[in-house]
C-alpha atoms as a PDB file:
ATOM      1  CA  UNK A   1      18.828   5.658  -1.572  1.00  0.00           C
ATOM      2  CA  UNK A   2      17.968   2.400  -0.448  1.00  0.00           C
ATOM      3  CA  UNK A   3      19.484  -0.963  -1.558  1.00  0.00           C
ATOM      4  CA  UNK A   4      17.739  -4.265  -1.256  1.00  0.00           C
ATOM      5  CA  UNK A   5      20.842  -6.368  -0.557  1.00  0.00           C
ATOM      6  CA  UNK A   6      19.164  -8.161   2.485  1.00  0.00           C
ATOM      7  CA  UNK A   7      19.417 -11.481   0.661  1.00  0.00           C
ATOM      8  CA  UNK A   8      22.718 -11.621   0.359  1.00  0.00           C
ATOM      9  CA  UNK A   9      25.327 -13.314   2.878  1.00  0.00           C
ATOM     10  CA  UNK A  10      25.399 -11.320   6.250  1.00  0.00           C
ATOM     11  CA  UNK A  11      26.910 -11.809   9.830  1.00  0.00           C
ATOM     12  CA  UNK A  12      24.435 -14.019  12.096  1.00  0.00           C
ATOM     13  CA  UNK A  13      22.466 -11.270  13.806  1.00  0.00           C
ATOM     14  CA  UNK A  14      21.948 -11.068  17.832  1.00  0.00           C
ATOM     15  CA  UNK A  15      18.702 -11.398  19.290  1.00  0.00           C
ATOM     16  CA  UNK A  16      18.236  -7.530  19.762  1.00  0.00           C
ATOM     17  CA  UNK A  17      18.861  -7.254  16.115  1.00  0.00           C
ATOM     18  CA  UNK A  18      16.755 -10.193  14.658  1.00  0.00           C
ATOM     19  CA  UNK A  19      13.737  -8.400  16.843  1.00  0.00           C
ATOM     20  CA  UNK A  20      14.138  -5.299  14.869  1.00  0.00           C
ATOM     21  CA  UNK A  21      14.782  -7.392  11.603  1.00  0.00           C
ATOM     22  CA  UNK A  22      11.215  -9.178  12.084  1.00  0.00           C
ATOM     23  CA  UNK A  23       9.326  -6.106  12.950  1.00  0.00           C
ATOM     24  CA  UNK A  24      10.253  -3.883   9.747  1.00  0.00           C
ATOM     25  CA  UNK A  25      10.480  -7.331   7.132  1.00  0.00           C
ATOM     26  CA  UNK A  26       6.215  -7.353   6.498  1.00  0.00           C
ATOM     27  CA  UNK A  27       7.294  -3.438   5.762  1.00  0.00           C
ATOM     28  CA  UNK A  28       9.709  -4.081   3.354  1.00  0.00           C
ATOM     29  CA  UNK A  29       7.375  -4.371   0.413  1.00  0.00           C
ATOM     30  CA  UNK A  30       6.126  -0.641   0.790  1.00  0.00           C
ATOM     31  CA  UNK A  31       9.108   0.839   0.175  1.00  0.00           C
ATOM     32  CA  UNK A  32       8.720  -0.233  -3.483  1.00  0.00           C
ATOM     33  CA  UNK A  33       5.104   1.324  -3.406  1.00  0.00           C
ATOM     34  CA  UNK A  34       6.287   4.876  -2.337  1.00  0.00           C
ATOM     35  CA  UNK A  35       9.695   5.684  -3.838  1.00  0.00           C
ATOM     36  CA  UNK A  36      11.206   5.631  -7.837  1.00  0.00           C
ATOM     37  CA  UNK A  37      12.520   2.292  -8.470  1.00  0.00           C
ATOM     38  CA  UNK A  38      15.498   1.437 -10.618  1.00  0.00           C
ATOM     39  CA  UNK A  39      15.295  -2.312 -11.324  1.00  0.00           C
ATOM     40  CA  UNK A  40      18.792  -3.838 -12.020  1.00  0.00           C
ATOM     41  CA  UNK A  41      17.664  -7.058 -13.628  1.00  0.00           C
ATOM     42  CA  UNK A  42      21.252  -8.072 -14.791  1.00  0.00           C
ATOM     43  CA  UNK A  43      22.251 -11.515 -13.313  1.00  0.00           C
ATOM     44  CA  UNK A  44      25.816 -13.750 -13.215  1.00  0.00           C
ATOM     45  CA  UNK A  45      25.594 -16.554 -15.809  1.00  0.00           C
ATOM     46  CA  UNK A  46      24.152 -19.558 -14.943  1.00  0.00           C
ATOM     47  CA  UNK A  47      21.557 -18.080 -12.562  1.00  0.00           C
ATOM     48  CA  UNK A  48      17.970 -17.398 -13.654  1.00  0.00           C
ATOM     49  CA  UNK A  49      16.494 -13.950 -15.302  1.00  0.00           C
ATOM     50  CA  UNK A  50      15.328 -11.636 -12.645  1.00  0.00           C
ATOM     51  CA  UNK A  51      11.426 -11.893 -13.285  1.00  0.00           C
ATOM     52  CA  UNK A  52      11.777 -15.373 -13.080  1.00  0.00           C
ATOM     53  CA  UNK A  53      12.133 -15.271  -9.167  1.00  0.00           C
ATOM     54  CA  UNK A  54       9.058 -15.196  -7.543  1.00  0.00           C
ATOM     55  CA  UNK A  55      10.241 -12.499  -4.534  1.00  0.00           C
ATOM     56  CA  UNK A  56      11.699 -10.478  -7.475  1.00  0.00           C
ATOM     57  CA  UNK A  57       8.372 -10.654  -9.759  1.00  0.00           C
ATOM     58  CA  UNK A  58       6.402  -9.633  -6.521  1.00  0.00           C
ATOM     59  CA  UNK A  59       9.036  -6.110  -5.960  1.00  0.00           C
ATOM     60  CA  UNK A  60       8.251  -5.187  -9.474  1.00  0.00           C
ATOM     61  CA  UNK A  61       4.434  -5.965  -9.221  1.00  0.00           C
ATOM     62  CA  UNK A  62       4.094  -3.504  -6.156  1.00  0.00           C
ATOM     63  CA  UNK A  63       6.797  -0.922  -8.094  1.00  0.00           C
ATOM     64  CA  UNK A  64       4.497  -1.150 -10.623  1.00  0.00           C
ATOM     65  CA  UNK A  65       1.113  -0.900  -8.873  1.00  0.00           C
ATOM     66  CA  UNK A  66       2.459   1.681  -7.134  1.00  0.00           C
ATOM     67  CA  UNK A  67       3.451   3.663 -10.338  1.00  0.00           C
ATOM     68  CA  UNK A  68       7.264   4.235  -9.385  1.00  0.00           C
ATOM     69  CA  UNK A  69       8.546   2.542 -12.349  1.00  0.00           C
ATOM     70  CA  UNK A  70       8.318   5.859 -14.742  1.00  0.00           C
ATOM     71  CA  UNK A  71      11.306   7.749 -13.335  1.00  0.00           C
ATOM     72  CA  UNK A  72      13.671   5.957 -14.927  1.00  0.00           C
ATOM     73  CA  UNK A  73      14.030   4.727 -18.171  1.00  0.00           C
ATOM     74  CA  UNK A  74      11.232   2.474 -19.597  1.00  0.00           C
ATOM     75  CA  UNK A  75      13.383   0.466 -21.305  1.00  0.00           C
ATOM     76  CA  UNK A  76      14.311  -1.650 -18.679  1.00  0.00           C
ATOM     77  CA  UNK A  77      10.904  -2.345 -17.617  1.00  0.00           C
ATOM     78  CA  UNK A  78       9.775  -3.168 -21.931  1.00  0.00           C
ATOM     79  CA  UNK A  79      12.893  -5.629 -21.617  1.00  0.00           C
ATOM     80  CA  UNK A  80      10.767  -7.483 -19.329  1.00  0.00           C
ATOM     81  CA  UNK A  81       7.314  -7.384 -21.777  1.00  0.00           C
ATOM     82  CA  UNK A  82       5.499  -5.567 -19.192  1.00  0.00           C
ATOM     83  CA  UNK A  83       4.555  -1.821 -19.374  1.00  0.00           C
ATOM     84  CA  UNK A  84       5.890   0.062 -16.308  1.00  0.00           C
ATOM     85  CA  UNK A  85       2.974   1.562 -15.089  1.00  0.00           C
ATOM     86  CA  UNK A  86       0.073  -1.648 -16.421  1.00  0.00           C
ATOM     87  CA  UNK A  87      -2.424   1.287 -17.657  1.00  0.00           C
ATOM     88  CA  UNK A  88      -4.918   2.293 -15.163  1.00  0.00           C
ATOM     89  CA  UNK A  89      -6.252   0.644 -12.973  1.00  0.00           C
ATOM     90  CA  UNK A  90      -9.447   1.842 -13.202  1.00  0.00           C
ATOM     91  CA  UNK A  91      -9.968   0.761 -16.918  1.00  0.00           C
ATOM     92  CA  UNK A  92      -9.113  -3.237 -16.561  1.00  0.00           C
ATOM     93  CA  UNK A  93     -12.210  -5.623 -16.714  1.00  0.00           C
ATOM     94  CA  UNK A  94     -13.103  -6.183 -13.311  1.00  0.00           C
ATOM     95  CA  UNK A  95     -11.387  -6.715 -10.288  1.00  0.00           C
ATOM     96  CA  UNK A  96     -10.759 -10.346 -10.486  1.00  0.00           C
ATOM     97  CA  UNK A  97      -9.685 -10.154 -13.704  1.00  0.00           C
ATOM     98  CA  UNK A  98      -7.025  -7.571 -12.569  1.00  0.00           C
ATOM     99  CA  UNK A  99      -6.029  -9.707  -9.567  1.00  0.00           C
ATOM    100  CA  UNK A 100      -6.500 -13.194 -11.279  1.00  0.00           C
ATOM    101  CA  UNK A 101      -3.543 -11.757 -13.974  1.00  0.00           C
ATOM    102  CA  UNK A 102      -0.954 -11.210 -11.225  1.00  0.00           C
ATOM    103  CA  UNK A 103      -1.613 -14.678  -9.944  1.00  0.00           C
ATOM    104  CA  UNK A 104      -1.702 -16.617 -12.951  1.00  0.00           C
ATOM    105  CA  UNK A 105       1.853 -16.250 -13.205  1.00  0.00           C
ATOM    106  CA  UNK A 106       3.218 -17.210  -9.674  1.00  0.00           C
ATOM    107  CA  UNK A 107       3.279 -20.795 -10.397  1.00  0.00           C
ATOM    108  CA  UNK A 108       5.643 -20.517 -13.208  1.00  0.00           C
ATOM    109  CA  UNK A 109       8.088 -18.272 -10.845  1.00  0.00           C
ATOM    110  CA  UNK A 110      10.790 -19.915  -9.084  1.00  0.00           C
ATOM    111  CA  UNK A 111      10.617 -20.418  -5.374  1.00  0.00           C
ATOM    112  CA  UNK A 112      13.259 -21.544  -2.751  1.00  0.00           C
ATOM    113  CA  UNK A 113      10.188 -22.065  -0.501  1.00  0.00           C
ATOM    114  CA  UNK A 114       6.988 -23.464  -1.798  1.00  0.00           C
ATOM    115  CA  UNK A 115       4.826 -21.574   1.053  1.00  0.00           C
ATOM    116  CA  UNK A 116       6.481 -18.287  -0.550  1.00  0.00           C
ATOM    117  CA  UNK A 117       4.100 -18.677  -3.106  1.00  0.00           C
ATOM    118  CA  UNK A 118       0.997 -18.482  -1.163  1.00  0.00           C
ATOM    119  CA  UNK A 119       2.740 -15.613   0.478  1.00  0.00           C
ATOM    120  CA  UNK A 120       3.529 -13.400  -2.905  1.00  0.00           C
ATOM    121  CA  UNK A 121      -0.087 -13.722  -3.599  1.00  0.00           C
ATOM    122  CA  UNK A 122      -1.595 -11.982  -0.799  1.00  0.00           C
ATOM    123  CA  UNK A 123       1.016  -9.795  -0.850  1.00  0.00           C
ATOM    124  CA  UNK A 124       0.229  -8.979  -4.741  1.00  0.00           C
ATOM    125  CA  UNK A 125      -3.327  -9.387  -3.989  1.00  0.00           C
ATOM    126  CA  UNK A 126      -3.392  -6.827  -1.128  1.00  0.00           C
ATOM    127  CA  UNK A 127      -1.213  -4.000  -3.269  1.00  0.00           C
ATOM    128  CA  UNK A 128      -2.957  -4.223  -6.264  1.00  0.00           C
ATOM    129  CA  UNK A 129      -6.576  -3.815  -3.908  1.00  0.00           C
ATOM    130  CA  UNK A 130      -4.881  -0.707  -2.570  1.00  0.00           C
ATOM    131  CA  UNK A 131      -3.707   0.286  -6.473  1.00  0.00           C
ATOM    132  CA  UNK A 132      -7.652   0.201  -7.245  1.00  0.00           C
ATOM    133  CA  UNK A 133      -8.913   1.328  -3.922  1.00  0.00           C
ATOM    134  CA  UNK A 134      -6.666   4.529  -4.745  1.00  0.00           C
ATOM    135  CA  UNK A 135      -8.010   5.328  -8.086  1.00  0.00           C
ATOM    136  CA  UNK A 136     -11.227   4.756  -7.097  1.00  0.00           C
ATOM    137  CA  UNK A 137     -11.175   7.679  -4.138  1.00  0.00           C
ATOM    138  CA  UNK A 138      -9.526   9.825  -6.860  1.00  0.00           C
ATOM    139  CA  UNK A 139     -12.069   9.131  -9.255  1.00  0.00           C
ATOM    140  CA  UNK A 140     -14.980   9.899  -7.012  1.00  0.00           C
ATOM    141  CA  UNK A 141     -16.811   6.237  -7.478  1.00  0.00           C
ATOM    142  CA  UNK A 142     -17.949   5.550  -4.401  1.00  0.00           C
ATOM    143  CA  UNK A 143     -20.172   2.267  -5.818  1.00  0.00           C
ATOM    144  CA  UNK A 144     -16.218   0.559  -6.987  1.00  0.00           C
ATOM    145  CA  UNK A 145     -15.021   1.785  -4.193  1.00  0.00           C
ATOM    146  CA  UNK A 146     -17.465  -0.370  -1.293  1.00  0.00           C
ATOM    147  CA  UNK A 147     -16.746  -3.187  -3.615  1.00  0.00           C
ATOM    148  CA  UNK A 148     -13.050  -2.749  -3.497  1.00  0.00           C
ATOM    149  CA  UNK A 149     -13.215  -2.359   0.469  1.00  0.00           C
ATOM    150  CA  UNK A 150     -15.707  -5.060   1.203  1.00  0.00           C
ATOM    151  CA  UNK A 151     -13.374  -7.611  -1.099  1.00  0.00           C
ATOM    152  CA  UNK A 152     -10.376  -6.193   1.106  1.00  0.00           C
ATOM    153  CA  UNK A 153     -12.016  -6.954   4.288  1.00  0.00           C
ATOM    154  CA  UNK A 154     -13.494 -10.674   2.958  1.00  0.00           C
ATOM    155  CA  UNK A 155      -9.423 -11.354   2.719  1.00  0.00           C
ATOM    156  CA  UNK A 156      -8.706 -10.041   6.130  1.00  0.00           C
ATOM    157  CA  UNK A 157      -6.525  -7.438   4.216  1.00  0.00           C
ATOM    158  CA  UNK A 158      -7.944  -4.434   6.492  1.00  0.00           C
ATOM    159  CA  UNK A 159      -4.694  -3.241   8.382  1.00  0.00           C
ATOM    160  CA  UNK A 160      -1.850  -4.015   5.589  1.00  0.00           C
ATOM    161  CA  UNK A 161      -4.231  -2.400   2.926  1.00  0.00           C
ATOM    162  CA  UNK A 162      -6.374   0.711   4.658  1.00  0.00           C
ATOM    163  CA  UNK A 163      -3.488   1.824   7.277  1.00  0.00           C
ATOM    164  CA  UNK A 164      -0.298   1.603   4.995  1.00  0.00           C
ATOM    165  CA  UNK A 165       0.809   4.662   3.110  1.00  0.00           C
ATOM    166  CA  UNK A 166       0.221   5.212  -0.348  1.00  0.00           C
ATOM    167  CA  UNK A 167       2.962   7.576  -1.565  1.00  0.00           C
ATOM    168  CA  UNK A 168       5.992   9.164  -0.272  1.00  0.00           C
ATOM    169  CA  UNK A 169       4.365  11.723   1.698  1.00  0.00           C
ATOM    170  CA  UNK A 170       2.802   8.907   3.788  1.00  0.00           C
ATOM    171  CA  UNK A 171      -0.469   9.557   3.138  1.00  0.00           C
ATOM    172  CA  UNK A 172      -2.892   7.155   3.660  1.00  0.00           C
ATOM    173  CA  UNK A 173      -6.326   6.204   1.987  1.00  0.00           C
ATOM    174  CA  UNK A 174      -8.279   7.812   4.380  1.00  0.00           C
ATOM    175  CA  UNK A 175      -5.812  10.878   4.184  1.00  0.00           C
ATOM    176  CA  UNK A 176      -6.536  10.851   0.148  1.00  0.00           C
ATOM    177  CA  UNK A 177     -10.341  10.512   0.741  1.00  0.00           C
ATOM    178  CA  UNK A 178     -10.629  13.806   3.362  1.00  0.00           C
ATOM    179  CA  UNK A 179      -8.370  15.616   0.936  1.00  0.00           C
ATOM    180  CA  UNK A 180     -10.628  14.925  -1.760  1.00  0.00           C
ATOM    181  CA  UNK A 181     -13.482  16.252   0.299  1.00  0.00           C
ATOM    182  CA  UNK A 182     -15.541  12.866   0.360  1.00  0.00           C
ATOM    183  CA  UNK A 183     -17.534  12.022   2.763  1.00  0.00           C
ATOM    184  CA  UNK A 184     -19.240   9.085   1.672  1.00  0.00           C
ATOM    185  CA  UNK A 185     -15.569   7.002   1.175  1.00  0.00           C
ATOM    186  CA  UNK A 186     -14.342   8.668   4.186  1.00  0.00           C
ATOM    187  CA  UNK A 187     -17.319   6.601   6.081  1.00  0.00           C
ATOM    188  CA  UNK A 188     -17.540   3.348   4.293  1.00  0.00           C
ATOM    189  CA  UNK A 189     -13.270   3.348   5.214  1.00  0.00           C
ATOM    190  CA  UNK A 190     -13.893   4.359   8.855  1.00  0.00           C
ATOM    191  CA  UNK A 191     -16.498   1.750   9.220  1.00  0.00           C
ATOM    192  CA  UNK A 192     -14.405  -0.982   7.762  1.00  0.00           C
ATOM    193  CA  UNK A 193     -11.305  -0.787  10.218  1.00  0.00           C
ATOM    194  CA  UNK A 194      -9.292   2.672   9.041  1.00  0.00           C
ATOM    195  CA  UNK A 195      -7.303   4.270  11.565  1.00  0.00           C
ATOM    196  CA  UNK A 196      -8.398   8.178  11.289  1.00  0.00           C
ATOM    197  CA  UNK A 197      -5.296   9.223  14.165  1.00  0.00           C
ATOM    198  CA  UNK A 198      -2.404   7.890  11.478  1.00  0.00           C
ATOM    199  CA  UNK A 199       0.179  10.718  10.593  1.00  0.00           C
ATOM    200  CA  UNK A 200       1.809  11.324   7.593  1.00  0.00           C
ATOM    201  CA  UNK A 201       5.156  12.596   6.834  1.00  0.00           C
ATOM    202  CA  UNK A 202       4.219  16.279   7.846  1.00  0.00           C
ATOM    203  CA  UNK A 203       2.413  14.996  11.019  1.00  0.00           C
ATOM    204  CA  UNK A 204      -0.550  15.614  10.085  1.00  0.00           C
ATOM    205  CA  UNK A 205      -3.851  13.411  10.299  1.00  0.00           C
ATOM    206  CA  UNK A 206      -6.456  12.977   7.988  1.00  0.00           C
ATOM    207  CA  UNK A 207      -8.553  15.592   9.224  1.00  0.00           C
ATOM    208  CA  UNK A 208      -5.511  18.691   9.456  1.00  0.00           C
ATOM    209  CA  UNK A 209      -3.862  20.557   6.741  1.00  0.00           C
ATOM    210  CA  UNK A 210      -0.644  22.236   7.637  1.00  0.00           C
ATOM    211  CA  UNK A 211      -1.449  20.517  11.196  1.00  0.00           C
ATOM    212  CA  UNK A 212      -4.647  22.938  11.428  1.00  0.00           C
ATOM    213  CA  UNK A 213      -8.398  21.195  11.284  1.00  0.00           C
ATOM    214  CA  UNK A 214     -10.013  20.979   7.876  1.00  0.00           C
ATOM    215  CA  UNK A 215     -13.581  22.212   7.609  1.00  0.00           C
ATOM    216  CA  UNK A 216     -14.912  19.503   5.438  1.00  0.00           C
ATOM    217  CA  UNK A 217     -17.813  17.387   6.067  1.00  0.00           C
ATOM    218  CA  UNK A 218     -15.678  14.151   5.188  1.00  0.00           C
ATOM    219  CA  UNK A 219     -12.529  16.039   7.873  1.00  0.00           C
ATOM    220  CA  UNK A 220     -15.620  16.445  10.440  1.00  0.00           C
ATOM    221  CA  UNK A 221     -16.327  13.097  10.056  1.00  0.00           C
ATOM    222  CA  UNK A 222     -13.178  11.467  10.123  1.00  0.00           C
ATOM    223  CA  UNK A 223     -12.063  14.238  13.390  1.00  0.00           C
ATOM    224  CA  UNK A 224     -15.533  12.723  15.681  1.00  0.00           C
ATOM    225  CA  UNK A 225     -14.482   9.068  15.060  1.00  0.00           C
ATOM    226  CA  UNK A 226     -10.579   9.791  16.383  1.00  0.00           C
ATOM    227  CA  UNK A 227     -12.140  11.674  19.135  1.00  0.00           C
ATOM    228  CA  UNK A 228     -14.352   8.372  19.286  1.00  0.00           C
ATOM    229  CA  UNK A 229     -11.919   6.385  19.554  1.00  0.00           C
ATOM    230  CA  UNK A 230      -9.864   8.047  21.873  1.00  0.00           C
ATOM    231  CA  UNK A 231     -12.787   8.294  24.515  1.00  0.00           C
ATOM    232  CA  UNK A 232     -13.368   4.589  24.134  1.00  0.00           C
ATOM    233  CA  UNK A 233      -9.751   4.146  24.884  1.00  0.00           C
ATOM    234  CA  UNK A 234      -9.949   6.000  28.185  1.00  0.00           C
ATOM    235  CA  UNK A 235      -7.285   8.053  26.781  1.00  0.00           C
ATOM    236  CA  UNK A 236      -7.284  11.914  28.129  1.00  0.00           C
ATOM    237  CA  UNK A 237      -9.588  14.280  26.243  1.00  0.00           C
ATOM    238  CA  UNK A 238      -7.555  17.224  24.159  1.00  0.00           C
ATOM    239  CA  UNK A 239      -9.141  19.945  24.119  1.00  0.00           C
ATOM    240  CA  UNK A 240      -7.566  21.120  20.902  1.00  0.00           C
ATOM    241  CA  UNK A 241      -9.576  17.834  19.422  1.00  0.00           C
ATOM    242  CA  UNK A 242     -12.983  19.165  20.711  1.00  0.00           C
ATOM    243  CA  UNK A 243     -12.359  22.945  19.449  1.00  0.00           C
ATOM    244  CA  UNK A 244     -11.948  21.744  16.153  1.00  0.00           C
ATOM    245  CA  UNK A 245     -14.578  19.647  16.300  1.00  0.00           C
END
């Protein structure tokens, strides 16, 4: 279980600790992405409703985008007049509808810091591209899906939105498009930037089930550009990469 009290009053941190701090803060938002959420909107009186805070409206966007909002009970989420899981994706309008939606609200939430603002909105911006990027893969449209990866790579969105996870298991999009046998998304992702050595929770990457080689053409592909990459790296050769090439 894991609490999101880091707002609240702590003890000055040393320098060792702020290091560590920094490095896992840009990661804080995926936890919400991977794991059920329980919201606990309730606040003292005098202080404003939860989705009035722009940080707070931005945890339940990416809860929501990342569908982990249904495990517990919907009430709390219709208290807030928004569905918990938004439909999906796949059916809205367009893409800048979908996006423009999330960001016509920011301006109305309430910000200690003004530059916050601009920050929530590529942070929205970025999880809701991987929301649609996702459902794309899984729906096999490879035409939405080079739309959806060239728009991610126009907002220099390529690492935080290819090579983060995209459920518990740690999978990432490239895992889901191997998996899914795909060749044609498993190329347009390597070509735009996706990191086809990444592990996920079982250690395995894209190309490996039960951390033996998969014998898809989409696995084959993704296997020769890690191998690829490696080379270029002037990293030692493993043989257990050529053999299963």
């Amino acid at each position: 279980v894991f609490f999101d009290f880091s707002c609240l009053p702590q003890e000055p941190r040393s320098k060792e600790e702020d290091a560590v701090f920094f490095e896992c803060l840009p990661q804080m938002g995926v936890l919400y992405s991977m794991f059920p959420t329980m919201i606990l909107h309730e606040v003292t009186s005098g202080t404003h409703g939860y989705l009035e805070s722009g940080w707070c409206f931005c945890e339940f966007q990416i809860a929501k985008l990342g569908k982990q909002l249904s495990e517990f009970p919907r009430n709390d989420a219709v208290t807030f007049g928004h569905d918990s899981e938004g439909g999906d994706m796949a059916s809205m309008a367009s893409l800048s509808m979908t996006i423009v939606s999330l960001e016509a609200e920011l301006p109305r939430k309430i910000f200690r810091t003004a530059s916050d603002l601009q920050v929530v909105r590529r942070i929205i911006s970025g999880f809701a591209l991987k929301r649609m990027l996702l459902d794309a893969i899984e729906d096999g449209d490879d035409e939405r899906m080079r739309s959806l990866v060239a728009r991610v790579k126009s907002e220099n969105l390529v690492h935080a939105t290819l090579d983060q996870p995209v459920n518990k298991n740690l999978d990432t999009l490239l895992h889901m498009a191997v998996r899914k046998t795909n060749a044609v998304a498993t190329n347009v992702l390597l070509d735009n930037g996706a990191c086809p050595s990444l592990r996920n929770y079982w250690g395995e990457t894209p190309s490996q089930l039960r951390m033996l080689p998969r014998f898809s053409r989409a696995a084959g592909v993704s296997r020769r550009s890690a191998l690829i990459t490696r080379v270029s790296q002037d990293e030692p050769r493993d043989s257990s990469v050529v053999f299963s090439l």
